[in-house]
Protein backbone atom coordinates (compact mmCIF):
# COMPACT_ATOMS: atom_id res chain seq x y z
CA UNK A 1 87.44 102.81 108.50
CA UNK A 2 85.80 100.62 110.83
CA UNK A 3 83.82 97.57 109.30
CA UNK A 4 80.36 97.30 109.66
CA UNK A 5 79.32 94.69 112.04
CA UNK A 6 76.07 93.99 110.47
CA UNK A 7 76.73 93.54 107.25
CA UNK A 8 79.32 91.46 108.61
CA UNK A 9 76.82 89.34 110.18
CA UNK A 10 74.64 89.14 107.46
CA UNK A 11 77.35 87.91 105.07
CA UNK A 12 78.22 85.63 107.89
CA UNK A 13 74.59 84.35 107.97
CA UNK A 14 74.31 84.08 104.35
CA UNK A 15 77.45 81.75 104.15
CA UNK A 16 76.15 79.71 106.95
CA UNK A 17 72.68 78.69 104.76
CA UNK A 18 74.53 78.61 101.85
CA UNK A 19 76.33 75.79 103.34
CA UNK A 20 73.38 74.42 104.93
CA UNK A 21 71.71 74.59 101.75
CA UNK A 22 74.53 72.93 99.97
CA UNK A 23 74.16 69.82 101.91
CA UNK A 24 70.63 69.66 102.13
CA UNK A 25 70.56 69.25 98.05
CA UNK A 26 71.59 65.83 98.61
CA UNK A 27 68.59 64.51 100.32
CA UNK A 28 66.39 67.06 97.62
CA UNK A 29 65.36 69.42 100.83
CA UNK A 30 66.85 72.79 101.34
CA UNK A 31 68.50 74.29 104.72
CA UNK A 32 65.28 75.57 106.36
CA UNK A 33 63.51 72.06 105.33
CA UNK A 34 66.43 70.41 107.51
CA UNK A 35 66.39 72.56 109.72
CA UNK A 36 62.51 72.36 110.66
CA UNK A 37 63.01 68.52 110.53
CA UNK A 38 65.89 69.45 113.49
CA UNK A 39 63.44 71.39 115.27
CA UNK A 40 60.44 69.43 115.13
CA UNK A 41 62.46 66.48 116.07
CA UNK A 42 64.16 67.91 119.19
CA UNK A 43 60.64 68.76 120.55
CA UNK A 44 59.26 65.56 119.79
CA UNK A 45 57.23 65.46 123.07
CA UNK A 46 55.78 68.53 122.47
CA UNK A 47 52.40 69.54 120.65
CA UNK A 48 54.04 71.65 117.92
CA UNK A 49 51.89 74.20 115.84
CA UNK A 50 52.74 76.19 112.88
CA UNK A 51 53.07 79.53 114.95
CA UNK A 52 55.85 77.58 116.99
CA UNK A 53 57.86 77.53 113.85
CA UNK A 54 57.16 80.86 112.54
CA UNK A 55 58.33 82.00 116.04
CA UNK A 56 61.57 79.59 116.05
CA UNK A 57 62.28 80.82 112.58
CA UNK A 58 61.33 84.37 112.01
CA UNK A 59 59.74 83.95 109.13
CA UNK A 60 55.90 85.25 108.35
CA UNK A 61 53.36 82.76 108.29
CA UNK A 62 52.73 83.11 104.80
CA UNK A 63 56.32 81.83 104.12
CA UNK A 64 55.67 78.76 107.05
CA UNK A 65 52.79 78.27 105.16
CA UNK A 66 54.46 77.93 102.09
CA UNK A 67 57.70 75.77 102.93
CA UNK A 68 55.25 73.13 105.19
CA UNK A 69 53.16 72.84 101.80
CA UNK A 70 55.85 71.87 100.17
CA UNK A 71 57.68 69.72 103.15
CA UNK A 72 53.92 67.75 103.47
CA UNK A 73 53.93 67.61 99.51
CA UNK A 74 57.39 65.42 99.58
CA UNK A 75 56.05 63.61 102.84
CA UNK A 76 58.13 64.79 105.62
CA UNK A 77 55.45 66.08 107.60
CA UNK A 78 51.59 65.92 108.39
CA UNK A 79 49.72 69.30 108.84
CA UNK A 80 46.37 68.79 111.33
CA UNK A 81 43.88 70.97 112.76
CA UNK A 82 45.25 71.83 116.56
CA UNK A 83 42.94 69.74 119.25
CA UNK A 84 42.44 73.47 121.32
CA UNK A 85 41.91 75.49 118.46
CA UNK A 86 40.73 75.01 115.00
CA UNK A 87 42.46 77.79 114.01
CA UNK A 88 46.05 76.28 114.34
CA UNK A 89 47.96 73.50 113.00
CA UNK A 90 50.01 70.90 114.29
CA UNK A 91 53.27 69.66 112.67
CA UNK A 92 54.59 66.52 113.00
CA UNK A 93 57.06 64.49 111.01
CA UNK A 94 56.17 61.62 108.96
CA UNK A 95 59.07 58.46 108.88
CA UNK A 96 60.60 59.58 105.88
CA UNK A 97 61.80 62.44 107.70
CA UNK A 98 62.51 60.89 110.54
CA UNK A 99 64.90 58.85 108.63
CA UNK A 100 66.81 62.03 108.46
CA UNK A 101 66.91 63.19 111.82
CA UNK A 102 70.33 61.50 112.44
CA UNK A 103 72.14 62.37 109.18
CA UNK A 104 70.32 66.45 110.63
CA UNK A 105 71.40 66.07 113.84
CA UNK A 106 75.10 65.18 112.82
CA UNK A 107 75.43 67.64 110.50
CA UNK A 108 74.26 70.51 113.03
CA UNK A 109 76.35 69.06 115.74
CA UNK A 110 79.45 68.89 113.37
CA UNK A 111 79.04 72.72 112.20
CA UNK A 112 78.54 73.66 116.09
CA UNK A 113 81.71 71.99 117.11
CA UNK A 114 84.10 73.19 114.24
CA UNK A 115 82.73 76.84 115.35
CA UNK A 116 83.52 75.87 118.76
CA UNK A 117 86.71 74.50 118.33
CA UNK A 118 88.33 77.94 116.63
CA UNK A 119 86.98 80.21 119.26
CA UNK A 120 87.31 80.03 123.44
CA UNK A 121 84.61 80.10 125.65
CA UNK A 122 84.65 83.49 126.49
CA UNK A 123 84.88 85.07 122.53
CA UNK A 124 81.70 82.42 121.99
CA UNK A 125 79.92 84.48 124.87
CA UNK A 126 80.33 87.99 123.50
CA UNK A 127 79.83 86.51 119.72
CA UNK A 128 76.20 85.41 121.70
CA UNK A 129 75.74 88.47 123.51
CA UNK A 130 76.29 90.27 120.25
CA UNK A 131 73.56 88.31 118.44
CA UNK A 132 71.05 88.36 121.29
CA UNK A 133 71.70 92.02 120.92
CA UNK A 134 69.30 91.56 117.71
CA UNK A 135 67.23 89.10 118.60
């Protein structure tokens, strides 16, 4: 019997924030709480609302809602009414986070390259087309 790709993938994803979460413990934060430090510090330049990471993320805005609370609670970022709309919020990070970034940034890069580095270039582009498949 043939296995089932998506389970596959989801047991694939699983172990990935598993992992992610694993190392986050260490600075206190979880995977996602790194991993909207990554985000927000990649796009540094640009006005970044709480929609933006909903939409980066996947997640509802009830759950954005909820993990920002708790990210501005340990002071890694500042929640402010959007200048074009009082509707939104802009996220920034505070210093404390940014004193992460690197230690983020490494850690990301690391995980891409080992995943690079036991596949070629052209099993990495059907592994993509795959996922963009569900995205």
């Amino acid at each position: 019997m043939a296995e089932n790709i998506g389970r596959s993938l989801k047991q694939a994803a699983n172990q990935l924030s598993r992992q992610f979460d694993e190392f986050a413990q260490q600075y206190d934060l979880t995977g996602v709480q790194l991993s909207i430090i990554d985000y927000l510090s990649r796009h540094r330049s640009a006005l970044i609302l709480q929609r933006d990471i909903e939409l980066e993320f996947a997640i509802q805005r009830s759950t954005t809602t909820l993990i920002l609370q708790r990210m501005e609670k340990k002071q890694l970022v500042t929640r402010q009414v959007a200048p074009t709309d009082a509707r939104q919020k802009t996220i920034s990070l505070t210093t404390k986070a940014l004193a992460l970034e690197n230690i983020v940034h490494d850690y990301i890069d690391q995980q891409e390259q080992q995943l690079r580095d036991h596949f070629n270039a052209q099993e990495i582009q059907t592994f993509e087309k795959m996922l963009k498949y569900y995205l």
